[in-house]
C-alpha atoms as a PDB file:
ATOM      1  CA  UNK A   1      -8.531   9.871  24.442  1.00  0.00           C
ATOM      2  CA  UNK A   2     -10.342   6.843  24.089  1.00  0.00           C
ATOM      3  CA  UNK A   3      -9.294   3.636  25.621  1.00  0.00           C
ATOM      4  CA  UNK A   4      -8.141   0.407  23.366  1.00  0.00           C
ATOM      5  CA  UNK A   5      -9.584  -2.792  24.000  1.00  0.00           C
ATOM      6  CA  UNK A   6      -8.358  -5.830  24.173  1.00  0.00           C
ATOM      7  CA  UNK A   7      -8.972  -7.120  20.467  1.00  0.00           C
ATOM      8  CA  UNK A   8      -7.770  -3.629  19.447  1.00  0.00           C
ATOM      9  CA  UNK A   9      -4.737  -4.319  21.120  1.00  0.00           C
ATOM     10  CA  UNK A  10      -4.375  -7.802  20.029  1.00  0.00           C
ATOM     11  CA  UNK A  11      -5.074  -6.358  15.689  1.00  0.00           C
ATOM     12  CA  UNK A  12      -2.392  -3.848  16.630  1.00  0.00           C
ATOM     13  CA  UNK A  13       0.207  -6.431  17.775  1.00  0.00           C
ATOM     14  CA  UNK A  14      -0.653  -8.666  14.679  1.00  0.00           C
ATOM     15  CA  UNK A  15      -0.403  -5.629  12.423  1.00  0.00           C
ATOM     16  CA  UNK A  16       3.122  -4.576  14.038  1.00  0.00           C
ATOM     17  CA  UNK A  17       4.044  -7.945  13.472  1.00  0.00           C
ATOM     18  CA  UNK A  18       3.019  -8.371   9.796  1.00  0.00           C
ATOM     19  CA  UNK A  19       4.538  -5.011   9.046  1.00  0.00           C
ATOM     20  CA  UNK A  20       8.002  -6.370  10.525  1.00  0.00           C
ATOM     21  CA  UNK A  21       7.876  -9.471   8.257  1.00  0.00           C
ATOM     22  CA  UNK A  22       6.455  -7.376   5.187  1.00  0.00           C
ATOM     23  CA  UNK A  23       9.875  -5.121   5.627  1.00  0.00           C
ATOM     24  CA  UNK A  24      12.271  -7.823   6.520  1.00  0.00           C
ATOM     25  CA  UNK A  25      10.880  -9.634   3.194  1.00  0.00           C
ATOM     26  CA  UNK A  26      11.215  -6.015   1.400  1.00  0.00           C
ATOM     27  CA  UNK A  27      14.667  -6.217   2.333  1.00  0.00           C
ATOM     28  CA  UNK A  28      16.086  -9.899   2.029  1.00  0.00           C
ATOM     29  CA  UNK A  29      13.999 -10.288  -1.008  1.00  0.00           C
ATOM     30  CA  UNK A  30      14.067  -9.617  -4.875  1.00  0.00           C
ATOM     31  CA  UNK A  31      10.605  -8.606  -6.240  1.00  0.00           C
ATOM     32  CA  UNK A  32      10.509 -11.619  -8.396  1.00  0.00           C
ATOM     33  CA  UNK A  33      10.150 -13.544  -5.495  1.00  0.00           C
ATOM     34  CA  UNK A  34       7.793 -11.594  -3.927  1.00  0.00           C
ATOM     35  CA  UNK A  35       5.381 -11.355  -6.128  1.00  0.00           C
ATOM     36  CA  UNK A  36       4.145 -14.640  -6.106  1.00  0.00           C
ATOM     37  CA  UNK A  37       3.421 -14.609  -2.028  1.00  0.00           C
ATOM     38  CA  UNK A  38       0.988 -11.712  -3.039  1.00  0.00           C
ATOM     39  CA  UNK A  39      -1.265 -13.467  -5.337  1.00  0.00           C
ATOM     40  CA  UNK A  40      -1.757 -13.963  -8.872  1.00  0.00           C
ATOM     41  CA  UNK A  41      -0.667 -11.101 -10.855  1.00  0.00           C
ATOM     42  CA  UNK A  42      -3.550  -9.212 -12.489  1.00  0.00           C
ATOM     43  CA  UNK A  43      -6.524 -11.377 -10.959  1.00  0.00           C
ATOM     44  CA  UNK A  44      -9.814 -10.137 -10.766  1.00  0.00           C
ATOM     45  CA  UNK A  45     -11.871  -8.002  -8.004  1.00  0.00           C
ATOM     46  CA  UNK A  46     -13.124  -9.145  -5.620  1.00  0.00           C
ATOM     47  CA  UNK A  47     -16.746  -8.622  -4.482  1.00  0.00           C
ATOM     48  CA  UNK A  48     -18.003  -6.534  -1.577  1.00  0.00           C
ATOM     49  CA  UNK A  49     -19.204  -8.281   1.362  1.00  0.00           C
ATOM     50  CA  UNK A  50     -21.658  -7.846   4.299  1.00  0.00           C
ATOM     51  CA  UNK A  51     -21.531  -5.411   7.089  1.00  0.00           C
ATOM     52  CA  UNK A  52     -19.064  -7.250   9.204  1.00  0.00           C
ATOM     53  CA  UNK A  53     -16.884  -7.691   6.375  1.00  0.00           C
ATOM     54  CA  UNK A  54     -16.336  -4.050   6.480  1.00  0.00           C
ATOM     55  CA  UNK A  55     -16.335  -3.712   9.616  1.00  0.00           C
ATOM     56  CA  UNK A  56     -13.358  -6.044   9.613  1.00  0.00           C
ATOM     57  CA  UNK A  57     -11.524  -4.329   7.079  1.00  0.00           C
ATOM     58  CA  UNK A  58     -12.067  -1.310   8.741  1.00  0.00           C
ATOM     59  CA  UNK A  59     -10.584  -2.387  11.884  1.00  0.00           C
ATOM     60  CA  UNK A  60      -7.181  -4.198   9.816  1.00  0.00           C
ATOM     61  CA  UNK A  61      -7.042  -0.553   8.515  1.00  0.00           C
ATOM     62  CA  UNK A  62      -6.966   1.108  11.812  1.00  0.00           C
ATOM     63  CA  UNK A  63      -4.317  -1.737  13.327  1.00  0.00           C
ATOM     64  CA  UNK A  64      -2.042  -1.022  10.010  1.00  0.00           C
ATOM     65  CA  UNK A  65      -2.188   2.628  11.023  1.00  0.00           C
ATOM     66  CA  UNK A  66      -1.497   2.560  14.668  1.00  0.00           C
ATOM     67  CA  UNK A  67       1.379  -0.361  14.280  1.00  0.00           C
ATOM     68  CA  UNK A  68       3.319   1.842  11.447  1.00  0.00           C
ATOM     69  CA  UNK A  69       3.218   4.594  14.267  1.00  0.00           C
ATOM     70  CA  UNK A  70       4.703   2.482  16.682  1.00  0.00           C
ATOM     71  CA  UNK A  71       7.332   0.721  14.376  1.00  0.00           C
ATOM     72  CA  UNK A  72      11.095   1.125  14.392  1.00  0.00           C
ATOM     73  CA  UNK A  73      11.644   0.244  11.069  1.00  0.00           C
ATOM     74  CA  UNK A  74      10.287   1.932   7.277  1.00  0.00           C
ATOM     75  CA  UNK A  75       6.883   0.945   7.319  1.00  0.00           C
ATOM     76  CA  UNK A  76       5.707   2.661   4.384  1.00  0.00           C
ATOM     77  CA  UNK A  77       3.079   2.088   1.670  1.00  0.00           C
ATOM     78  CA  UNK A  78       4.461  -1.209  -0.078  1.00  0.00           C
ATOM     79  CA  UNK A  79       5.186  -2.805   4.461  1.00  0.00           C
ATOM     80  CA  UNK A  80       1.654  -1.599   4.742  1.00  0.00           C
ATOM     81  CA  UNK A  81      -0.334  -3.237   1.699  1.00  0.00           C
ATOM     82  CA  UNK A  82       2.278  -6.685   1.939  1.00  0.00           C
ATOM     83  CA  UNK A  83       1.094  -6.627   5.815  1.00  0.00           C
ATOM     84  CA  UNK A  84      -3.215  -5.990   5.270  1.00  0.00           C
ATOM     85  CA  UNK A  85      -2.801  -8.715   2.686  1.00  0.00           C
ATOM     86  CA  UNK A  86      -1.702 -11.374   4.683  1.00  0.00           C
ATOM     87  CA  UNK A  87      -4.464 -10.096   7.551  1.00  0.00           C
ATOM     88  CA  UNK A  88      -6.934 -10.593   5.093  1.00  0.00           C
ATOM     89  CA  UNK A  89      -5.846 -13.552   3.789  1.00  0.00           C
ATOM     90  CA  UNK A  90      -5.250 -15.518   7.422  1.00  0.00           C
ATOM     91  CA  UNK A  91      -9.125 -14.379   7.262  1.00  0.00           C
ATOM     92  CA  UNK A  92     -10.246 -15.637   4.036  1.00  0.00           C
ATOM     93  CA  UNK A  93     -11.299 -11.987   2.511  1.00  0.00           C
ATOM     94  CA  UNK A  94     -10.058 -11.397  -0.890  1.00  0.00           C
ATOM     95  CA  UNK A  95      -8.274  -8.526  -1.912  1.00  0.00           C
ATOM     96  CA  UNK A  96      -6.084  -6.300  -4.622  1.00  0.00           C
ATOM     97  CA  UNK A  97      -2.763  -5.240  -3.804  1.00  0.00           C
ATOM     98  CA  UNK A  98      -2.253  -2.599  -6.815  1.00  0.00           C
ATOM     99  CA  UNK A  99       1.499  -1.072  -7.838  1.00  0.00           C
ATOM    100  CA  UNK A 100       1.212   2.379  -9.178  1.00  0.00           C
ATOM    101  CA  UNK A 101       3.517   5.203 -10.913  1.00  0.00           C
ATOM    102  CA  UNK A 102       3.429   8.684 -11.658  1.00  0.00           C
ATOM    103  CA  UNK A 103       5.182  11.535 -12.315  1.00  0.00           C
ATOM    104  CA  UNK A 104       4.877  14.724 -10.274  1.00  0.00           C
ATOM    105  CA  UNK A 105       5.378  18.360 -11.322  1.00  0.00           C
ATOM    106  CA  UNK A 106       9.006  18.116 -10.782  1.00  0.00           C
ATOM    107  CA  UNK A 107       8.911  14.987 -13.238  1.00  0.00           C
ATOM    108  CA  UNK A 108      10.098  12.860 -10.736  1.00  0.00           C
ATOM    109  CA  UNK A 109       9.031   9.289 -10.617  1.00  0.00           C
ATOM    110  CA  UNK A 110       6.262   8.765  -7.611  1.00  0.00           C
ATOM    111  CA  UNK A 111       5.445   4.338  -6.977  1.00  0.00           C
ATOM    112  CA  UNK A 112       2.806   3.912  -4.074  1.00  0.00           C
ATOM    113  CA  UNK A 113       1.203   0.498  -3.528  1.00  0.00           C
ATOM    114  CA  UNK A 114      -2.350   0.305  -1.879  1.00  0.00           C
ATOM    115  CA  UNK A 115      -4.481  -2.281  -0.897  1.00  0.00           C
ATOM    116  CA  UNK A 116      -8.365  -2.895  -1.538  1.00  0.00           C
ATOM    117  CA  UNK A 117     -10.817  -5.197  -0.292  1.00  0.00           C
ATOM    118  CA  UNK A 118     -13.839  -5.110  -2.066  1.00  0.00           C
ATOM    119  CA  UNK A 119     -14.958  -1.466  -2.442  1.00  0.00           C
ATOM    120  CA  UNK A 120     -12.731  -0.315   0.872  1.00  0.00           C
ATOM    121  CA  UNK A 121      -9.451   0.803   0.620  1.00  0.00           C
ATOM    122  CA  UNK A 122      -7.155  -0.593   3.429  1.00  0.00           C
ATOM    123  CA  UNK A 123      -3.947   0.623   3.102  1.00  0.00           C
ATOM    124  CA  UNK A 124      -2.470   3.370   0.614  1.00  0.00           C
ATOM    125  CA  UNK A 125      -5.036   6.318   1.564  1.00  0.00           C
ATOM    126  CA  UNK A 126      -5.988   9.176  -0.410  1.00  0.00           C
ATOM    127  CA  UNK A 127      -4.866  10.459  -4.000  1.00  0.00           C
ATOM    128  CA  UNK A 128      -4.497   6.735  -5.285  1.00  0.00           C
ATOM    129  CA  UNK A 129      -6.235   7.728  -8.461  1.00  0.00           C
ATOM    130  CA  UNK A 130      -3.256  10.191  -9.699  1.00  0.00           C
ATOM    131  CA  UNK A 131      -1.116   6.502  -9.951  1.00  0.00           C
ATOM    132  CA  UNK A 132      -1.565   4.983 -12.774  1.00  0.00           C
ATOM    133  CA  UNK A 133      -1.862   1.621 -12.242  1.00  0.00           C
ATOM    134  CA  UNK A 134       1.280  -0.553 -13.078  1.00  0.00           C
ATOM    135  CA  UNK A 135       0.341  -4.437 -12.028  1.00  0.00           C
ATOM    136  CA  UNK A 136      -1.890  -5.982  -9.273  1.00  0.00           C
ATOM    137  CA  UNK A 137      -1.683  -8.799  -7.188  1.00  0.00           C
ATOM    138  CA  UNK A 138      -5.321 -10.623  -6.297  1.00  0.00           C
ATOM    139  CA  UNK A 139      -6.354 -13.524  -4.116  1.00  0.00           C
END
């Protein structure tokens, strides 16, 4: 097992603690307020970047991951994309937070929320292209 650095450590903690604001919002909060602290509601992409950009994202992704692991509390796809949006935006890196629906086999209503920066997807994982997408949030 490989050993965490310091910066690692330090995204983790950040991520943990964005994740515990993104639920305790979640839960305190009607969507109607929420909304607006994610960005303007059906806003354009946003453009790739350079190579450090992705690294970036690539290492928000990996702190989301290892935080929800360690977390107490739900920290499912909505915590996760409300939490890599406020990463990206203390950086200044514009991003999509999208709201999807569909229904499965058992024709039971499925929502996921996933985040993407540019052409990286940073929170929500796989299968986000069975959603059909419902509203998105850009800054």
């Amino acid at each position: 097992m490989r050993t965490v650095t310091f910066r690692e450590y330090l995204l983790l903690i950040e991520a943990w603690f964005f994740l515990a604001l993104a639920r305790a919002i979640l839960i305190v909060m009607p969507f109607k307020r929420i909304a607006p602290l994610l960005g303007k509601m059906n806003n354009n992409e946003p453009s790739s970047q350079s190579r450090e950009y992705t690294i970036i994202l690539h290492h928000i992704k990996v702190g989301i991951l290892r935080a929800s692991r360690f977390s107490p509390w739900r920290t499912k796809c909505f915590e996760q994309a409300i939490a890599g949006k406020a990463m990206l935006r203390m950086r200044h890196i514009s991003s999509l937070l999208y709201l999807g629906a569909y229904k499965d086999p058992a024709n039971q209503l499925k929502a996921h929320a996933w985040l993407i920066a540019g052409d990286i997807v940073v929170t929500g994982g796989p299968n986000i292209e069975q959603y059909t997408v419902v509203s998105w949030f850009g800054s």
